[in-house]
N, C-alpha and C. Protein backbone atom coordinates (compact mmCIF):
# COMPACT_ATOMS: atom_id res chain seq x y z
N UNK A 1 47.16 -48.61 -147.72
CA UNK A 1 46.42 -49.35 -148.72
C UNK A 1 45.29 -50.12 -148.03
N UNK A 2 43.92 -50.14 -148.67
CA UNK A 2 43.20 -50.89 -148.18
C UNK A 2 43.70 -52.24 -148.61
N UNK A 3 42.52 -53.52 -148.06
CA UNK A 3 42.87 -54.45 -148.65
C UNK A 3 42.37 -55.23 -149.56
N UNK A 4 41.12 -54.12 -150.25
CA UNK A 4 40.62 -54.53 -151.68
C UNK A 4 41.87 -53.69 -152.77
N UNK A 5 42.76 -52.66 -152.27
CA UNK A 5 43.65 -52.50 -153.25
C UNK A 5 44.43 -53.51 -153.62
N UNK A 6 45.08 -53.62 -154.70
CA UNK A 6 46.27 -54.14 -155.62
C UNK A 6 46.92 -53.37 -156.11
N UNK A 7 47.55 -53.06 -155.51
CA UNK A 7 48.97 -52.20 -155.93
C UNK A 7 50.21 -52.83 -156.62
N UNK A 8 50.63 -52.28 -157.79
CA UNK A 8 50.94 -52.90 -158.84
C UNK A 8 52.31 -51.86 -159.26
N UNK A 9 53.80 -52.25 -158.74
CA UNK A 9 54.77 -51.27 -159.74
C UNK A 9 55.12 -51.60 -160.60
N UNK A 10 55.01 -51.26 -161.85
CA UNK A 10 55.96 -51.84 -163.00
C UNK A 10 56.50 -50.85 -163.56
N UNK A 11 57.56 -51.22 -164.46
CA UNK A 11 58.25 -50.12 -165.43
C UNK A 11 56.95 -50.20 -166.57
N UNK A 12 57.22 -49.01 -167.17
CA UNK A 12 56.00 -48.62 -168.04
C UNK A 12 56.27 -49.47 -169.55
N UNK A 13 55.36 -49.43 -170.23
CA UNK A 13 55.57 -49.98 -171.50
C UNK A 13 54.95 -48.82 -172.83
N UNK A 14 55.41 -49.11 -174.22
CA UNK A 14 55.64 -48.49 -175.13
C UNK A 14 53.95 -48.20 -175.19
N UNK A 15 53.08 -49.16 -175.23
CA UNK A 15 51.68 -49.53 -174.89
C UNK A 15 50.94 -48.71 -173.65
N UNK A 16 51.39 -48.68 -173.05
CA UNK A 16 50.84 -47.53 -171.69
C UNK A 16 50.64 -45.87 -172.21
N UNK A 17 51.38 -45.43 -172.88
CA UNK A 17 51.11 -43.61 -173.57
C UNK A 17 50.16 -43.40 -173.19
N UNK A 18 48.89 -43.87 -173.87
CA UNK A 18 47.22 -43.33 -173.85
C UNK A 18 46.75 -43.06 -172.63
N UNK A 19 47.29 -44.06 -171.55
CA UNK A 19 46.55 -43.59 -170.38
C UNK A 19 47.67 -43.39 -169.67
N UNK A 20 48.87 -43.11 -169.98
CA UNK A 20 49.92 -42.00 -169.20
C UNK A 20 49.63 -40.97 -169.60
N UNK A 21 49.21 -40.32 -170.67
CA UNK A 21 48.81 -39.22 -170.90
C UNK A 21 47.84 -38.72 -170.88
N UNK A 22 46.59 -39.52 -170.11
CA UNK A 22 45.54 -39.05 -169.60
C UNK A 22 46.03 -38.71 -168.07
N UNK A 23 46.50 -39.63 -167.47
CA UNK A 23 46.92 -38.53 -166.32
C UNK A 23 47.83 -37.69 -165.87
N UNK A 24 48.76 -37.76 -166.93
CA UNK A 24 49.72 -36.80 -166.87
C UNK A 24 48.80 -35.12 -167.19
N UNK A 25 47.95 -35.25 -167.82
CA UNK A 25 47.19 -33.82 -168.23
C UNK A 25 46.28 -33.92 -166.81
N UNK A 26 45.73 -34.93 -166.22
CA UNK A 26 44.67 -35.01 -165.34
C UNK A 26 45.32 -34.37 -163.67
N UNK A 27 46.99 -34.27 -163.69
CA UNK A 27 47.08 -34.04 -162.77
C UNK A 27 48.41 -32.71 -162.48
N UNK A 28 48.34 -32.78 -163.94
CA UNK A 28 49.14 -31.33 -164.00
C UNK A 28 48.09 -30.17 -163.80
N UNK A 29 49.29 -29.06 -163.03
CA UNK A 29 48.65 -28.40 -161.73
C UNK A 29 50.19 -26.89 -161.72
N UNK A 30 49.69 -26.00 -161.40
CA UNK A 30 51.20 -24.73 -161.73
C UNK A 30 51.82 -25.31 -160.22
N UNK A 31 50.46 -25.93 -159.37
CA UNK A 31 51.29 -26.07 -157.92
C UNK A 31 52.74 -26.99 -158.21
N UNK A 32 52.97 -27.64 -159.08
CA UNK A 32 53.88 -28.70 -159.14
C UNK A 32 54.28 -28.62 -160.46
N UNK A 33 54.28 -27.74 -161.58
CA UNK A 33 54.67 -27.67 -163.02
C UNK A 33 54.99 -26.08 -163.72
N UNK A 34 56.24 -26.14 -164.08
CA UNK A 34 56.03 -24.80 -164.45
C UNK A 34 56.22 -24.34 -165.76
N UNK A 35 56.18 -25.87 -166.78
CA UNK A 35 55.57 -25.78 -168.16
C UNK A 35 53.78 -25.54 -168.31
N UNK A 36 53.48 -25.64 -169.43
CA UNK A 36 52.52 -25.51 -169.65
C UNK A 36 51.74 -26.48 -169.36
N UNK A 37 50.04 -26.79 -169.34
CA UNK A 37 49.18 -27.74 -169.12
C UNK A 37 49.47 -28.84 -170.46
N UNK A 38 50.11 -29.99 -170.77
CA UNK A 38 49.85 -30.93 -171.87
C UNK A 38 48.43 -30.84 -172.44
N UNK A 39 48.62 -30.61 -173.91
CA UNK A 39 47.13 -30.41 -175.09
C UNK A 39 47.16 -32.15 -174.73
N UNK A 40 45.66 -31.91 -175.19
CA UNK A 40 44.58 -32.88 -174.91
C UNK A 40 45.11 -34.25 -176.13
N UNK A 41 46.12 -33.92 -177.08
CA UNK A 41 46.91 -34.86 -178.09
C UNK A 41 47.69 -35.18 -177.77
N UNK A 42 48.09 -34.42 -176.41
CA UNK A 42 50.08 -34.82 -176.33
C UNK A 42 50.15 -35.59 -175.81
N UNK A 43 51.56 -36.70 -176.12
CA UNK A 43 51.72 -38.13 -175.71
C UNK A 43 52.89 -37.60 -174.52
N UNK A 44 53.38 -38.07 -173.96
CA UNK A 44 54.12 -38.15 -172.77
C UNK A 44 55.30 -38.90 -173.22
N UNK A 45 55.68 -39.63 -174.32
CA UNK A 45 57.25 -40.64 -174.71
C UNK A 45 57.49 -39.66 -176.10
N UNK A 46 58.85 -39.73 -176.01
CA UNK A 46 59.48 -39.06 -176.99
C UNK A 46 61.21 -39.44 -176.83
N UNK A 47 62.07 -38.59 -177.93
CA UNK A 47 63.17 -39.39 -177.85
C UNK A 47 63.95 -38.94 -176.48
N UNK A 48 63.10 -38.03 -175.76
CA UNK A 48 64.13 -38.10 -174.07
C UNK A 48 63.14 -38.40 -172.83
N UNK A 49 61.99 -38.54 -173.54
CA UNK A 49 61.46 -39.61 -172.92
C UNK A 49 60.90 -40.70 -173.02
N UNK A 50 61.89 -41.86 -172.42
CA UNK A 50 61.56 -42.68 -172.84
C UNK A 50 60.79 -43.99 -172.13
N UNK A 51 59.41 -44.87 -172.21
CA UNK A 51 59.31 -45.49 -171.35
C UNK A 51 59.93 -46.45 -170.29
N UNK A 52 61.21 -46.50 -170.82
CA UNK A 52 62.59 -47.31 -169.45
C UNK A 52 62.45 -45.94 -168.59
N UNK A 53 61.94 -44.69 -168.89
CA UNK A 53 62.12 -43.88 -167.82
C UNK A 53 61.58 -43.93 -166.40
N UNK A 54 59.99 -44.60 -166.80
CA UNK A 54 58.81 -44.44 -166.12
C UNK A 54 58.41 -45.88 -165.32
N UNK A 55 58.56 -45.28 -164.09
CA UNK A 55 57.20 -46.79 -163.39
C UNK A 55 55.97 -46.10 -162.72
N UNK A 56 55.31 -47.12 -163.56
CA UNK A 56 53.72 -47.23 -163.24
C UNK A 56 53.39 -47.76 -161.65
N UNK A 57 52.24 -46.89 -161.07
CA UNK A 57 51.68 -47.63 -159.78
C UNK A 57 50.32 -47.79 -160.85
N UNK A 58 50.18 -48.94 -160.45
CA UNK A 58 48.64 -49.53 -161.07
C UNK A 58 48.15 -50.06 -159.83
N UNK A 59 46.85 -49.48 -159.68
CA UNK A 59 45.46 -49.46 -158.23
C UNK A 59 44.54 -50.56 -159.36
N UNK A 60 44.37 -51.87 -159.06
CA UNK A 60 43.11 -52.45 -159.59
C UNK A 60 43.31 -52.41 -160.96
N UNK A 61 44.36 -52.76 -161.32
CA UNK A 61 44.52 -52.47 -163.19
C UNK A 61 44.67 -51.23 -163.88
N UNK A 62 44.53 -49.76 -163.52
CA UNK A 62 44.62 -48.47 -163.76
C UNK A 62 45.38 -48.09 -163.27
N UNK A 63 46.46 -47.57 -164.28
CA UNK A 63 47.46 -46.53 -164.18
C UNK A 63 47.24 -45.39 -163.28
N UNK A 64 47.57 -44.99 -162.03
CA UNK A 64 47.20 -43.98 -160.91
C UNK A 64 48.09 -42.79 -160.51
N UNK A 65 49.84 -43.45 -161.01
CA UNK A 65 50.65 -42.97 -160.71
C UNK A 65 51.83 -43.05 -161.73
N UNK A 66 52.85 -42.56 -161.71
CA UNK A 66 54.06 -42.49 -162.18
C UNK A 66 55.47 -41.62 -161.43
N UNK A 67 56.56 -42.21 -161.60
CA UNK A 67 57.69 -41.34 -161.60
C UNK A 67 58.74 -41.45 -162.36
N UNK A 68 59.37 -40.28 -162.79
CA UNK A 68 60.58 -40.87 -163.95
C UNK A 68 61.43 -40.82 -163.42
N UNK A 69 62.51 -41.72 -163.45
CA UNK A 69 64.03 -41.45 -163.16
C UNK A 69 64.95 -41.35 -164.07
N UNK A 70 66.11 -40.70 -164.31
CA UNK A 70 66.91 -40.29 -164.93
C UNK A 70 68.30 -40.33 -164.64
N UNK A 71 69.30 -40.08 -165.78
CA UNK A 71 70.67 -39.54 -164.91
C UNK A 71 70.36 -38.16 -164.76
N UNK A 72 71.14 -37.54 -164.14
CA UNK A 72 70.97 -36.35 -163.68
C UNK A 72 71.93 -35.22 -164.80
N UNK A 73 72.49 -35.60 -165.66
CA UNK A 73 73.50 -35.10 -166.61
C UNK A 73 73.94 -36.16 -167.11
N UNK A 74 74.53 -35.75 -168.80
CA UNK A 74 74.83 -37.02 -169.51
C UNK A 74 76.46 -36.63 -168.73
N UNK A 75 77.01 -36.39 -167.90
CA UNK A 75 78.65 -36.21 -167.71
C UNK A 75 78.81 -37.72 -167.29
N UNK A 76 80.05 -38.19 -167.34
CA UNK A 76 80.52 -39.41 -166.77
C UNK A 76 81.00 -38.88 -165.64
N UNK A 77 81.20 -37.99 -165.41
CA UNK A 77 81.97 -37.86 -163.79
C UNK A 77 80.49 -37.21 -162.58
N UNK A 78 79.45 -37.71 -163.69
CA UNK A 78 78.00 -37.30 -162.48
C UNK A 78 77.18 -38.60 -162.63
N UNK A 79 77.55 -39.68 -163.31
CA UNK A 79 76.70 -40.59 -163.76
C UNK A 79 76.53 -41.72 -162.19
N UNK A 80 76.96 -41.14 -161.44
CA UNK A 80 76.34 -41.65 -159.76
C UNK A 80 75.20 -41.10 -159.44
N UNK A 81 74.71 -40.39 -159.88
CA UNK A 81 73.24 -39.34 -159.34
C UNK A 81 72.43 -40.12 -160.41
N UNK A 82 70.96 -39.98 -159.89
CA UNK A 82 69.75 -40.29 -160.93
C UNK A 82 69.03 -39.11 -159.94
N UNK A 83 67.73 -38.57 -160.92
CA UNK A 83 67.45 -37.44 -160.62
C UNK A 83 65.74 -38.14 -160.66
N UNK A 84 65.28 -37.54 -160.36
CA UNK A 84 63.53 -37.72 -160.21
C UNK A 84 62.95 -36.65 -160.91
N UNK A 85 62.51 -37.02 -162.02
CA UNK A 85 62.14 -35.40 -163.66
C UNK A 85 60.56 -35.80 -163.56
N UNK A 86 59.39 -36.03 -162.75
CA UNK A 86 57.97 -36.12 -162.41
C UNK A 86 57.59 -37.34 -161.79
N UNK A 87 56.49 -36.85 -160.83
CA UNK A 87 56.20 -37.70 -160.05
C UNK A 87 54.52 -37.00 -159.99
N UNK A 88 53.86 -38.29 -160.06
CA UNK A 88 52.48 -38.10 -160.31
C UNK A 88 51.53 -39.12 -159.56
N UNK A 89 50.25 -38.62 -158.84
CA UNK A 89 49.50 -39.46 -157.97
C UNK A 89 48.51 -39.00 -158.41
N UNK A 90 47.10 -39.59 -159.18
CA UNK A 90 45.64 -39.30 -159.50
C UNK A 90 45.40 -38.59 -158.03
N UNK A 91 44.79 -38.29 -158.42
CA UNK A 91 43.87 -37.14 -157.10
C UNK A 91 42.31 -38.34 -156.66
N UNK A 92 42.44 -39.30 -157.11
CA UNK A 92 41.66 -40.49 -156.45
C UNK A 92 42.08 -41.18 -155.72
N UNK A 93 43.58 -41.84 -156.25
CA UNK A 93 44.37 -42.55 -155.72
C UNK A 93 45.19 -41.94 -154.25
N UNK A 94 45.10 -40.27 -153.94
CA UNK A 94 45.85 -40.13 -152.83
C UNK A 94 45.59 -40.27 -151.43
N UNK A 95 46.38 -40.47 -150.89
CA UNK A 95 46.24 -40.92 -149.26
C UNK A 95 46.18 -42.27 -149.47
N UNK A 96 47.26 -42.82 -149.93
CA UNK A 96 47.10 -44.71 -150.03
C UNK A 96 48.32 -44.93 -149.67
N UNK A 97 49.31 -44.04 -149.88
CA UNK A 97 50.93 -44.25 -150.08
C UNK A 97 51.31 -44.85 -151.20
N UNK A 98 50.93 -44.39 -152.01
CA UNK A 98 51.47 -44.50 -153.54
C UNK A 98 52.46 -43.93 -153.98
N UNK A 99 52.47 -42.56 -153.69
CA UNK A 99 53.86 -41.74 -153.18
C UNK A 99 54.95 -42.17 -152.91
N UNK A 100 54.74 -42.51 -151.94
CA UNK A 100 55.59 -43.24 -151.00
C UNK A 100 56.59 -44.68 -152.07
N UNK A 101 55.31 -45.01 -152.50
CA UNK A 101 55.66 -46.41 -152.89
C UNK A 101 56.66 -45.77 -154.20
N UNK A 102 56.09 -45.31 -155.01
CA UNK A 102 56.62 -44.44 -156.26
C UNK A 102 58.55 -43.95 -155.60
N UNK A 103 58.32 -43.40 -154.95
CA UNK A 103 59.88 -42.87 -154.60
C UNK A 103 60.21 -43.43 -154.14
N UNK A 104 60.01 -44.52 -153.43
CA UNK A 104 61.01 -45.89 -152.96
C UNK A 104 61.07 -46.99 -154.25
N UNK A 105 60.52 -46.79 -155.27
CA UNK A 105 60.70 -47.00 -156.47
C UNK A 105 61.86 -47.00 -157.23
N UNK A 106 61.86 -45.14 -157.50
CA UNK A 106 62.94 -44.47 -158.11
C UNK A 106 63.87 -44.89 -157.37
N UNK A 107 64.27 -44.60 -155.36
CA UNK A 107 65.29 -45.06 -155.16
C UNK A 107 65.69 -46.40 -155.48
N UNK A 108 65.05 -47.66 -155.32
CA UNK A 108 65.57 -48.86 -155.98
C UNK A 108 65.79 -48.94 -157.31
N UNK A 109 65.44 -48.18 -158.27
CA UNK A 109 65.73 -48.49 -159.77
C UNK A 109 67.10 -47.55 -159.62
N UNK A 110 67.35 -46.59 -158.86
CA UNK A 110 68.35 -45.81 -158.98
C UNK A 110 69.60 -46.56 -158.29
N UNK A 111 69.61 -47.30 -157.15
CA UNK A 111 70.64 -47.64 -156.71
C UNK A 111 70.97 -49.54 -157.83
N UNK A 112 70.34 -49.84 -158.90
CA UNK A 112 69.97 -50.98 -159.51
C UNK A 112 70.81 -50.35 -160.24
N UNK A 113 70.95 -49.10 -160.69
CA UNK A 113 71.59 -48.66 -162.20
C UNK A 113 73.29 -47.95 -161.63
N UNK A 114 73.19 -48.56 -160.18
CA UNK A 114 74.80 -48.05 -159.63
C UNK A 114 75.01 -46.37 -158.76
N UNK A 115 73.70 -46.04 -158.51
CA UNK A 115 73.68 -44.90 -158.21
C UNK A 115 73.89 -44.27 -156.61
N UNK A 116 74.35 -43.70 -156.18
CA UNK A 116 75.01 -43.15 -154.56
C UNK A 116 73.80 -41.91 -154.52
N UNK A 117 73.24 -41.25 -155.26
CA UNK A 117 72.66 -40.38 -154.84
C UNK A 117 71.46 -40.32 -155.59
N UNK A 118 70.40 -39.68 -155.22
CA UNK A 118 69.31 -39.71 -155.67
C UNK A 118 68.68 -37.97 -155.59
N UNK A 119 68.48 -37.14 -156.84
CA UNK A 119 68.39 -35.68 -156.21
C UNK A 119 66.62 -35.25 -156.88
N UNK A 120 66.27 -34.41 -157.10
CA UNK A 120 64.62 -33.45 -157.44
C UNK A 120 65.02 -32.18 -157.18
N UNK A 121 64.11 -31.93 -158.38
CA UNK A 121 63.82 -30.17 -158.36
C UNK A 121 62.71 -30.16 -157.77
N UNK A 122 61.88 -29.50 -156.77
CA UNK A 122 60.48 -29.38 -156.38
C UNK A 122 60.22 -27.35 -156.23
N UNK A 123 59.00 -27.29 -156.88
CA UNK A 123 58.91 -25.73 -155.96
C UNK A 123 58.44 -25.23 -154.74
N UNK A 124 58.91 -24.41 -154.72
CA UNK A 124 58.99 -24.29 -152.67
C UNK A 124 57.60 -23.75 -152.64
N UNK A 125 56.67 -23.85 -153.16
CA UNK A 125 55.23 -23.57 -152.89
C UNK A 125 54.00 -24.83 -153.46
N UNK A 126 54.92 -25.67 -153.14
CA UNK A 126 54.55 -26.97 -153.48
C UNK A 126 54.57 -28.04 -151.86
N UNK A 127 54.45 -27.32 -150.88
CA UNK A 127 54.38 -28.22 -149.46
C UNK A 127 53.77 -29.57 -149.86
N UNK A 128 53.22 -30.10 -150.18
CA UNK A 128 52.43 -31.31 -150.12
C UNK A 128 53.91 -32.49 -150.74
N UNK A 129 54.46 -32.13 -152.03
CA UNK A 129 55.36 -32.74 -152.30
C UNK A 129 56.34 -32.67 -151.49
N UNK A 130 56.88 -31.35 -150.92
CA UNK A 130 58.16 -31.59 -150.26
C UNK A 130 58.12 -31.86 -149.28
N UNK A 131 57.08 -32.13 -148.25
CA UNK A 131 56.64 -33.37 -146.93
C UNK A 131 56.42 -34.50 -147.60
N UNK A 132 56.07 -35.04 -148.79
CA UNK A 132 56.29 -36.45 -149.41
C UNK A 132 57.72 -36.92 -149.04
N UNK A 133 58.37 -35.98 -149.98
CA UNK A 133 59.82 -36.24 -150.34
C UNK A 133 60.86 -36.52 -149.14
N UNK A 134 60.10 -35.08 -148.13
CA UNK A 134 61.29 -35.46 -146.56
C UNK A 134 60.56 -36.21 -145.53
N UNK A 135 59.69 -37.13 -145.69
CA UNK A 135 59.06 -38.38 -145.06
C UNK A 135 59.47 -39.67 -145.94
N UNK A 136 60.50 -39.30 -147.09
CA UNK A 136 61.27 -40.29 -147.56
C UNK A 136 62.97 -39.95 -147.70
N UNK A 137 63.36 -39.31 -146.64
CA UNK A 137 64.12 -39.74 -146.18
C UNK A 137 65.21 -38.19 -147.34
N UNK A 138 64.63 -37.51 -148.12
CA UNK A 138 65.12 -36.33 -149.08
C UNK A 138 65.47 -35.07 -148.31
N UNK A 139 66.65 -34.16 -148.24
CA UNK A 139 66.82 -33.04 -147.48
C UNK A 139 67.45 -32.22 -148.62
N UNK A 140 67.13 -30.78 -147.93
CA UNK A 140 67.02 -29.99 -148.80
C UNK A 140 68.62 -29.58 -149.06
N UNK A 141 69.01 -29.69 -150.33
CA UNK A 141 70.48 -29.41 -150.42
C UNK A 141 71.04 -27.65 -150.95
N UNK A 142 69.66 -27.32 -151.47
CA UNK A 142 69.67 -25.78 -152.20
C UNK A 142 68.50 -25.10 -152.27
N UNK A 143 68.58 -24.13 -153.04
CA UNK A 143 67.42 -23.23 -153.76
C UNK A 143 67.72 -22.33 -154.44
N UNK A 144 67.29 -22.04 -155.71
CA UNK A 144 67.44 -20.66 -156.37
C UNK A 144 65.86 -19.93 -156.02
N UNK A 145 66.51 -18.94 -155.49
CA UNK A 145 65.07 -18.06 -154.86
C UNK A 145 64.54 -17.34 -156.58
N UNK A 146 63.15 -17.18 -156.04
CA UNK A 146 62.21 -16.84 -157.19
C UNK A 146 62.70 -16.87 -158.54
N UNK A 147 63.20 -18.14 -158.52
CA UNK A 147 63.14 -18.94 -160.02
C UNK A 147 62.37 -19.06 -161.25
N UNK A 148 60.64 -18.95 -160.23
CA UNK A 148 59.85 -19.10 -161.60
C UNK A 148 58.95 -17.75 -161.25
N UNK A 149 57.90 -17.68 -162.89
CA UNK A 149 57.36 -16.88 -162.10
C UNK A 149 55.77 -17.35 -162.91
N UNK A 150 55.29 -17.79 -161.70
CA UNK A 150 53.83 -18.90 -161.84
C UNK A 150 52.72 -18.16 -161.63
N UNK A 151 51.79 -17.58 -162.57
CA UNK A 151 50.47 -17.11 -162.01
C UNK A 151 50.86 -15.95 -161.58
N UNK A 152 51.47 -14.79 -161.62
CA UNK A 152 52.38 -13.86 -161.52
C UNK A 152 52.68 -14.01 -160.07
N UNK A 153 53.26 -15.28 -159.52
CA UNK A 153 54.10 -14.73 -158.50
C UNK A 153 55.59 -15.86 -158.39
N UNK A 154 56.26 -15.47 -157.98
CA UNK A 154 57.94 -15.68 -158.22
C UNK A 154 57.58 -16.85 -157.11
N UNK A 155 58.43 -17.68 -157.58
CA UNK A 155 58.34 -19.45 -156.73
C UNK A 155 59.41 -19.73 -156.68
N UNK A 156 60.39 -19.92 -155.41
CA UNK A 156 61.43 -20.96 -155.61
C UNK A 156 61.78 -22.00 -155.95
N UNK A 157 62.67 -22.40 -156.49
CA UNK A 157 63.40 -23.77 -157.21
C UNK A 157 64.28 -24.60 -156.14
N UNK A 158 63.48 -25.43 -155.60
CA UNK A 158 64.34 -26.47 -153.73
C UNK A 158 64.90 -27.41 -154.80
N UNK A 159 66.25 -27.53 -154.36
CA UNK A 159 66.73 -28.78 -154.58
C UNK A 159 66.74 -29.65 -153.48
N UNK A 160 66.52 -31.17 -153.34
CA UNK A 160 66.64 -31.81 -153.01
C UNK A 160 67.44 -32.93 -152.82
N UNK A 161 67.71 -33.87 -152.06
CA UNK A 161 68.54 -34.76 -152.74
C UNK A 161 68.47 -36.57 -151.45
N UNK A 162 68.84 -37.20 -151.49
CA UNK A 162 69.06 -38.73 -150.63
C UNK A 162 69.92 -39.52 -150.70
N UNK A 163 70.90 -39.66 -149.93
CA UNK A 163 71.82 -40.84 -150.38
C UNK A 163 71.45 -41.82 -150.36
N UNK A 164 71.96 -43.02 -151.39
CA UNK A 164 71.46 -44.20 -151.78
C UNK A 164 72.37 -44.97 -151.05
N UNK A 165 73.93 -45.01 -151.30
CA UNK A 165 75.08 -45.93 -150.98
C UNK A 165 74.88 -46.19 -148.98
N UNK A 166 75.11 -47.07 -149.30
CA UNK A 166 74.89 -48.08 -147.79
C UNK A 166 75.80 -47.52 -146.63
């Protein structure tokens, strides 16, 4: 971070949509998504997603970043895991460690809500995220080989994962 930044985490609010969903479209990419691009209307909160999901990195008052955390299954006998379901850095904002800051985020909101483990889906042709993820401390626990099939070519599905408990 320089030191004209202000780096700012908060949990998101009901009020934030408009410009979560400007960069949620601004930075969706097949490298890292293997739904479709969000229409230029679509809001980002709905009834499974919900803003307790999301914290905001705010650079200077602007929303730059996000990540959601989750349980990882509604089971009670998995409700120790929280899972990481998107993680997002403006393409202005990168090289600041916002990243960084974002997933040491999720892990503190995750071990706050009682959690031992912390896991992600990432695709294995996605290097940039999965050197994020294992420069925070994430190792690779799986993969379903050519899982997707992006731009016609077959992409693996890495699981990931971090223990939280001390």
């Amino acid at each position: 971070m320089r030191e004209t930044d202000h780096l700012i985490i908060r949990p998101a609010r009901a009020e934030d949509e408009q410009e979560l969903a400007v960069l949620n479209r601004a930075t969706w990419t097949p490298l890292a998504d293997v739904g479709q691009r969000p229409a230029e209307d679509a809001g980002v909160f709905d009834e499974r997603h919900t803003p307790d999901q999301f914290h905001l990195a705010l650079l200077d008052g602007r929303i730059v970043g996000y990540v959601r955390v989750v349980p990882a299954t509604p089971l009670l006998s998995n409700q120790h895991v929280r899972q990481i379901q998107g993680l997002a850095v403006d393409a202005s904002a990168r090289g600041r460690g916002i990243g960084v800051a974002l997933v040491e985020e999720a892990c503190r909101v995750a071990r706050a809500q009682g959690a031992r483990k912390i896991s992600l889906r990432v695709l294995g042709h996605n290097a940039p995220a999965r050197a994020l993820y294992a420069r925070c401390g994430f190792v690779e626990e799986g993969s379903l080989a050519e899982e997707f099939l992006i731009d016609g070519a077959y992409v693996d599905d890495i699981w990931m994962a971090r223990p939280l408990a001390g």
